[in-house]
Protein backbone atom coordinates (compact mmCIF):
# COMPACT_ATOMS: atom_id res chain seq x y z
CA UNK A 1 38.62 30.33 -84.26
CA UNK A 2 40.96 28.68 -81.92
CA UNK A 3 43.46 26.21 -83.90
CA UNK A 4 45.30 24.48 -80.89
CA UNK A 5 46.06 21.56 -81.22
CA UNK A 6 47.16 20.59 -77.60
CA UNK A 7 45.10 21.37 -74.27
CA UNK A 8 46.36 24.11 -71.86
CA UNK A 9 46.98 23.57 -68.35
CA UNK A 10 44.57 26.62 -67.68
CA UNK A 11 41.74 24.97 -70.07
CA UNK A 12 42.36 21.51 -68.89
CA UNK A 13 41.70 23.04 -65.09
CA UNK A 14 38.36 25.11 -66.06
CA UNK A 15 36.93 21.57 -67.91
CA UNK A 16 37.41 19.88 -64.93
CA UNK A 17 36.37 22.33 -62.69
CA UNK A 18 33.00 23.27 -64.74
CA UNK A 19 31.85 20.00 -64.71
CA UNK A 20 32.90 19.27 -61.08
CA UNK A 21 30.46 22.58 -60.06
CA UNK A 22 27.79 20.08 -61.62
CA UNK A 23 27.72 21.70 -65.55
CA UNK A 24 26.74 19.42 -68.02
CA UNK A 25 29.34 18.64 -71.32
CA UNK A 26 26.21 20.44 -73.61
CA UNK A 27 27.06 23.07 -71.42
CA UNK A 28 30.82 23.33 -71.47
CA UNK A 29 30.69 22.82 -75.61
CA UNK A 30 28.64 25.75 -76.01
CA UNK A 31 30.89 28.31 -73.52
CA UNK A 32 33.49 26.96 -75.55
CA UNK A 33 32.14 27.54 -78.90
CA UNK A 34 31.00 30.95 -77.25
CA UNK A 35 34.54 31.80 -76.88
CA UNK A 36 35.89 30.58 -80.13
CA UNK A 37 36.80 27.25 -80.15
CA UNK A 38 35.80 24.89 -83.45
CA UNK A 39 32.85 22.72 -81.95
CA UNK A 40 34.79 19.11 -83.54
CA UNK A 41 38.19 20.57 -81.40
CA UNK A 42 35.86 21.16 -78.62
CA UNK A 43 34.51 17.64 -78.45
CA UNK A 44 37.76 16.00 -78.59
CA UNK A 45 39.34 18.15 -76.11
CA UNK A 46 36.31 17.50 -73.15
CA UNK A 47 36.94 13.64 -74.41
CA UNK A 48 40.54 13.65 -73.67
CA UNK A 49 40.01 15.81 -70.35
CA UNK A 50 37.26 13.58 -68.95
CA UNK A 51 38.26 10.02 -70.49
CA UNK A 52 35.65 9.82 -72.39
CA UNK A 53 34.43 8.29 -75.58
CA UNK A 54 33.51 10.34 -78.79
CA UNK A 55 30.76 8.47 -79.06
CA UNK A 56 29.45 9.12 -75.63
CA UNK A 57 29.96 12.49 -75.81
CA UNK A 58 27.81 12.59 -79.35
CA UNK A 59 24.78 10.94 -77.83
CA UNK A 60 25.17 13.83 -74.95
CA UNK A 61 24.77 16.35 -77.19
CA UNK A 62 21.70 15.11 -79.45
CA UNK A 63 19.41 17.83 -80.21
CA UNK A 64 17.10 15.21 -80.70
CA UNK A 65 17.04 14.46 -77.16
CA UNK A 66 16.62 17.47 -74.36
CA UNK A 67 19.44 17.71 -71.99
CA UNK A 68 18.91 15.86 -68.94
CA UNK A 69 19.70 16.96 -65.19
CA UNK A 70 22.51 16.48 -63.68
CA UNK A 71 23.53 15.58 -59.51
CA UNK A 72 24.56 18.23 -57.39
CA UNK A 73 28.27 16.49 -55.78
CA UNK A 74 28.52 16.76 -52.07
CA UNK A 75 31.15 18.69 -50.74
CA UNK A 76 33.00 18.56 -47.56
CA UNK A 77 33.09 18.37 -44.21
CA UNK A 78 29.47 17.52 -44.00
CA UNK A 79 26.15 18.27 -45.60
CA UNK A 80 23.13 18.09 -43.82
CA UNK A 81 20.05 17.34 -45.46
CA UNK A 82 16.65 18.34 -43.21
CA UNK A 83 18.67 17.95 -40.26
CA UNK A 84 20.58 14.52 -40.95
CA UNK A 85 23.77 15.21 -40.84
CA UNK A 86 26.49 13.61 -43.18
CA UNK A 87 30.10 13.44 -43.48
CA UNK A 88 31.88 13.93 -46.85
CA UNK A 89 35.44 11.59 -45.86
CA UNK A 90 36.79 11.00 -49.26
CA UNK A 91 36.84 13.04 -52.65
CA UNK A 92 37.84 11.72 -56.14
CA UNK A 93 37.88 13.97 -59.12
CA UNK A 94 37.56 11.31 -61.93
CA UNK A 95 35.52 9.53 -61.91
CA UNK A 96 33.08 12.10 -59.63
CA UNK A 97 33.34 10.19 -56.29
CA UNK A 98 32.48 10.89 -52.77
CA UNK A 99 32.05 8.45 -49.93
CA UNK A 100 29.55 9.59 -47.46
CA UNK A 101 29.25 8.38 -43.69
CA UNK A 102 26.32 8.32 -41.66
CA UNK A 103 23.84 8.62 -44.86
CA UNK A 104 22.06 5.86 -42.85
CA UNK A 105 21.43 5.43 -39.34
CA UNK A 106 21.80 2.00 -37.48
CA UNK A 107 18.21 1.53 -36.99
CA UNK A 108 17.52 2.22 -41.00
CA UNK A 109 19.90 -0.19 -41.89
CA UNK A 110 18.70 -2.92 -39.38
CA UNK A 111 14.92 -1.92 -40.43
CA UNK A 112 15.68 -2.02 -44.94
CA UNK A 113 17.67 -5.83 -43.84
CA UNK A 114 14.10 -7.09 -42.07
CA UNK A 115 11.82 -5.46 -45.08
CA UNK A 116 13.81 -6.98 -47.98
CA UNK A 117 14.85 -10.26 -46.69
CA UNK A 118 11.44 -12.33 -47.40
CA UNK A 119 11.73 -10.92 -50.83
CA UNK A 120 15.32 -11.94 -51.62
CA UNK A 121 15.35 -13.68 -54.85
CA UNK A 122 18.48 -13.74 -57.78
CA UNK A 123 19.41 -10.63 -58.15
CA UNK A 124 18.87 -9.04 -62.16
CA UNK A 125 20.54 -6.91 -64.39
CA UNK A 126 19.25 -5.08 -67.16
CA UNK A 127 19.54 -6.40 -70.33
CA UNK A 128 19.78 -4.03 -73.93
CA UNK A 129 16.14 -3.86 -74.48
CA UNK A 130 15.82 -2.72 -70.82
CA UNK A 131 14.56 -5.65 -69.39
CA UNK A 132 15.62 -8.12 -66.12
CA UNK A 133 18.00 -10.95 -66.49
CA UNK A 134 20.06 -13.20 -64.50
CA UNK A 135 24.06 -12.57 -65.18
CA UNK A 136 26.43 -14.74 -64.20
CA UNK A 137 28.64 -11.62 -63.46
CA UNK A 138 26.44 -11.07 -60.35
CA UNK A 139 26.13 -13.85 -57.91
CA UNK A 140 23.97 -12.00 -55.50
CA UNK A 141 20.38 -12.17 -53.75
CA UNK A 142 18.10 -8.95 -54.00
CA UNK A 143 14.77 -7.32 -54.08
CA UNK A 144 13.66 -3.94 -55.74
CA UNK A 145 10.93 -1.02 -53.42
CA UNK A 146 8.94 0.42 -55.75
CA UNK A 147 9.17 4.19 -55.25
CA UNK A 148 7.25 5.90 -52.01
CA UNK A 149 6.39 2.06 -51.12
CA UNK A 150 6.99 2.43 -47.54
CA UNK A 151 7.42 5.50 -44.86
CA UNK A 152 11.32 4.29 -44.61
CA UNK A 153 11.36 4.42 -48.25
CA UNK A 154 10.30 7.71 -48.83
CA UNK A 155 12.48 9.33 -46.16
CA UNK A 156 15.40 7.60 -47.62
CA UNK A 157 15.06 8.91 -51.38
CA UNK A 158 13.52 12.55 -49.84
CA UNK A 159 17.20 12.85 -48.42
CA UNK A 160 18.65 11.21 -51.52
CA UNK A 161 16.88 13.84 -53.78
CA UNK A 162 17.91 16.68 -51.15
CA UNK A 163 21.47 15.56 -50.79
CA UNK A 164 22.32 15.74 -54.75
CA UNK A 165 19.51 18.21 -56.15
CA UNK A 166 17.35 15.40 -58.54
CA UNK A 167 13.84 15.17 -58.28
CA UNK A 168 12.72 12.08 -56.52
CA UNK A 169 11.38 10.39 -59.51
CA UNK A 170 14.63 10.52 -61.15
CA UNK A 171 15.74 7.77 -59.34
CA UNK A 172 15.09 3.72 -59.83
CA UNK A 173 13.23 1.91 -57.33
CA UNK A 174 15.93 1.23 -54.17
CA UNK A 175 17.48 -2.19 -54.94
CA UNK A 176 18.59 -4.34 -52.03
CA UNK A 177 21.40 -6.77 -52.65
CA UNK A 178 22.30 -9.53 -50.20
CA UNK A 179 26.17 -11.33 -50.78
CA UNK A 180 27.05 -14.58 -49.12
CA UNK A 181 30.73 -15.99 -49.11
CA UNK A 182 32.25 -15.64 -52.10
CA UNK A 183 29.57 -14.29 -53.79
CA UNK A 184 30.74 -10.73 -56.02
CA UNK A 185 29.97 -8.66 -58.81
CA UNK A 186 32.69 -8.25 -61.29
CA UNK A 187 33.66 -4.96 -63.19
CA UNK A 188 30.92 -2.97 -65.02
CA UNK A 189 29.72 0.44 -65.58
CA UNK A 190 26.20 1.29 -64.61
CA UNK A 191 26.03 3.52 -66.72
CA UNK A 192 24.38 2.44 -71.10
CA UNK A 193 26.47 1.79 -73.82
CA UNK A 194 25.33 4.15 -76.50
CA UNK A 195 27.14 1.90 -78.86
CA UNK A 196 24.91 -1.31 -78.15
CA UNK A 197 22.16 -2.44 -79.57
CA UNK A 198 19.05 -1.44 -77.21
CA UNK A 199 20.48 1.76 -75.88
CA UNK A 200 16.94 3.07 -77.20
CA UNK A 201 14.55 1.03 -75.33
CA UNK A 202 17.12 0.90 -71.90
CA UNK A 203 16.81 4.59 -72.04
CA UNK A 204 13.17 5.49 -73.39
CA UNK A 205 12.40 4.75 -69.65
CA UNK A 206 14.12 7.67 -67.95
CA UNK A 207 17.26 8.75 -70.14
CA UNK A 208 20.94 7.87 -69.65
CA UNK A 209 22.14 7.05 -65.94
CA UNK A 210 23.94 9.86 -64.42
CA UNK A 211 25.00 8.52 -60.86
CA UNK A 212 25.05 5.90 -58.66
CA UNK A 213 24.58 5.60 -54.35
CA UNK A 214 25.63 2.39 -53.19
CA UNK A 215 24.41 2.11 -49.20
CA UNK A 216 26.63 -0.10 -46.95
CA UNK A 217 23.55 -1.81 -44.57
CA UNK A 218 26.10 -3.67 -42.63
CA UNK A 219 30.15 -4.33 -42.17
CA UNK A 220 31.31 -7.66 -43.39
CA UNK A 221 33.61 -9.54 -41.44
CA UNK A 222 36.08 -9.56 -44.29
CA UNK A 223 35.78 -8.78 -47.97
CA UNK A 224 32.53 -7.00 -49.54
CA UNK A 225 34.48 -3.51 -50.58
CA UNK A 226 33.59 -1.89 -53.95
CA UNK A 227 36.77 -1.21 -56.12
CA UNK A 228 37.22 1.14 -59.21
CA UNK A 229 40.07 -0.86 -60.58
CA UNK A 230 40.63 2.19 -63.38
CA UNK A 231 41.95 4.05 -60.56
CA UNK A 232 43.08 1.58 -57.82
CA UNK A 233 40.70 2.57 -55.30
CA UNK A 234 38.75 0.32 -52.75
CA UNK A 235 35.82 1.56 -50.51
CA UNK A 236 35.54 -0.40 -47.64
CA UNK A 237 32.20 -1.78 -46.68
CA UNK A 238 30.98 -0.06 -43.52
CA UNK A 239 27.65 0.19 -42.45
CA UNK A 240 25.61 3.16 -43.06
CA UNK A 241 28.86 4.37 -44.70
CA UNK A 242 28.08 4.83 -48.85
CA UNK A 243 29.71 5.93 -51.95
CA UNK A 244 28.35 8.04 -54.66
CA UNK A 245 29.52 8.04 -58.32
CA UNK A 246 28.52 10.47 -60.98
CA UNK A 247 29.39 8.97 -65.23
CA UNK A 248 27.98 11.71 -67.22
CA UNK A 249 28.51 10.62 -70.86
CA UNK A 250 30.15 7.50 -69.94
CA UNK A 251 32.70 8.36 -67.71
CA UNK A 252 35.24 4.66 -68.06
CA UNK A 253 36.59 5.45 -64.93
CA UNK A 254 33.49 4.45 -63.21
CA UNK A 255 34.31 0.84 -63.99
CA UNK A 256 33.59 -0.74 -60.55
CA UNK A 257 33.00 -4.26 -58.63
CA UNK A 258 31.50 -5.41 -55.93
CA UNK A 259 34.58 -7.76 -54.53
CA UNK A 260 33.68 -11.25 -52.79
CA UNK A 261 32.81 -11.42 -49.59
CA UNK A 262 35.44 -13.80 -47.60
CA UNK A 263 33.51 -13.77 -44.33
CA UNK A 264 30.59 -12.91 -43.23
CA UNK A 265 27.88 -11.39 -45.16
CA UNK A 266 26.80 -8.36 -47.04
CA UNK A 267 23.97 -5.85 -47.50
CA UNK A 268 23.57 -3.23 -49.68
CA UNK A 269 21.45 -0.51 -50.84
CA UNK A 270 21.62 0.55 -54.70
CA UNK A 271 19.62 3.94 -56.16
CA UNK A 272 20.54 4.92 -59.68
CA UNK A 273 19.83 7.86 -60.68
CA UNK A 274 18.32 8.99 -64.18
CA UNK A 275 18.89 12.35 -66.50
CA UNK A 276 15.28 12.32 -66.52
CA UNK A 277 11.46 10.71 -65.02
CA UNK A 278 12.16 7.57 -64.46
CA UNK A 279 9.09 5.36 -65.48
CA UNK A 280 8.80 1.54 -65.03
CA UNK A 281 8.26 -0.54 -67.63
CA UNK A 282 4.41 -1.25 -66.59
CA UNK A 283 4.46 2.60 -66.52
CA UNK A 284 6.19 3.00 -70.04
């Protein structure tokens, strides 16, 4: 058995780059128990190296619970995805974040706008026992397609599903958010707190959230970016422009907000993405 009690530059490197080449932390814990290390060290060690919480990491590792899938991060220049072609402009290492352009073209943005707008109400969140409710946190309008609802749908969560390697029913319904002036959504994770009270019933539906796609439908005039305040980065608002965000085990880093819109207005397109079949609660 390894005794150290610090982390190597060398180990610290391979963590990050295991889980980068889209290994989950079950994974990583067992090549490192393969190779000697005490499986309590090894836990703490991925914790440090990832920013994680014990906790999270615990719940990651139930045997109770089969491991879940895990996205496939895009890499650049481009990727193209049954011959749509995106660009890969910006890479973060923690949290796992890539902002895509051109994941949408004009015409799908213009066409998801016309669909959702009769259907605008308050936009939800989900509350610990995994159902809606209205949160003062988010001040915004939106709608929810149910999977496969509409051709444009379907096209839009094929290339999803292509573009990070997770079956299509992995994914929530498409969520379509509308932000007037001064409208926002202030910090959260998407991601569920194993430590709250519900985390059973929020995840019986699908398992734990692994990533998030937030699609830009249109530019603002001024305002509307989404900011990861843990790491002092803003992604500017630009349509058909998005940025993906992977939390496995409940990456903190992925703390995020949608910042108020100062002009203009905003559209967005939301698909989280679930370790396993995502079922809806008429389904469940």
């Amino acid at each position: 058995m390894h005794s150290r009690t610090t982390i190597s530059p060398e180990l610290r490197e391979w963590i990050l780059a295991t889980t980068r080449a889209g290994h989950g932390i079950p994974d990583v814990l067992k090549l490192m128990k393969d190779n000697g290390y005490d499986p309590r060290q090894s836990r703490s060690i991925v914790a440090e190296v990832l920013k994680l919480p014990l906790a999270a990491l615990h719940a990651s590792t139930d045997k109770t619970t089969p491991a879940g899938l895990r996205t496939r991060h895009p890499e650049p220049p481009s990727v193209t995805i049954d011959g749509h072609v995106l660009d890969v402009t910006l890479i973060v290492d923690t949290p796992t974040l890539r902002v895509l352009d051109g994941i949408l073209t004009e015409q799908e943005c213009t066409d998801l706008i016309a669909l959702a707008r009769p259907r605008l109400q308050r936009a939800l969140t989900v509350d610990t026992d995994g159902k809606h409710q209205v949160d003062q946190r988010r001040t915004s309008e939106g709608m929810f397609f149910t999977l496969n609802e509409l051709p444009l749908i379907s096209r839009i969560e094929q290339r999803l599903a292509g573009l990070l390697g997770v079956p299509m029913n992995h994914g929530e319904g498409l969520q379509i958010l509308h932000y007037l002036p001064g409208q926002e959504y202030e910090p959260h994770y998407d991601w569920f707190d194993p430590e709250q009270a519900g985390y059973g019933a929020v995840t019986a539906i699908g398992g734990q959230r692994i990533a998030s796609v937030v699609m830009y439908l249109n530019t603002p005039e001024q305002g509307g970016g989404t900011a990861f305040p843990e790491i002092g980065l803003t992604v500017t608002a630009r349509r058909g422009t998005a940025v993906y965000f992977a939390y496995e085990g409940g990456d903190r880093s992925s703390l995020h907000a949608g910042l108020p819109v100062l002009r203009g207005e905003k559209w967005i397109a939301t698909k989280w993405l679930r370790e396993r079949p995502f079922r809806t609660q008429r389904q469940a």
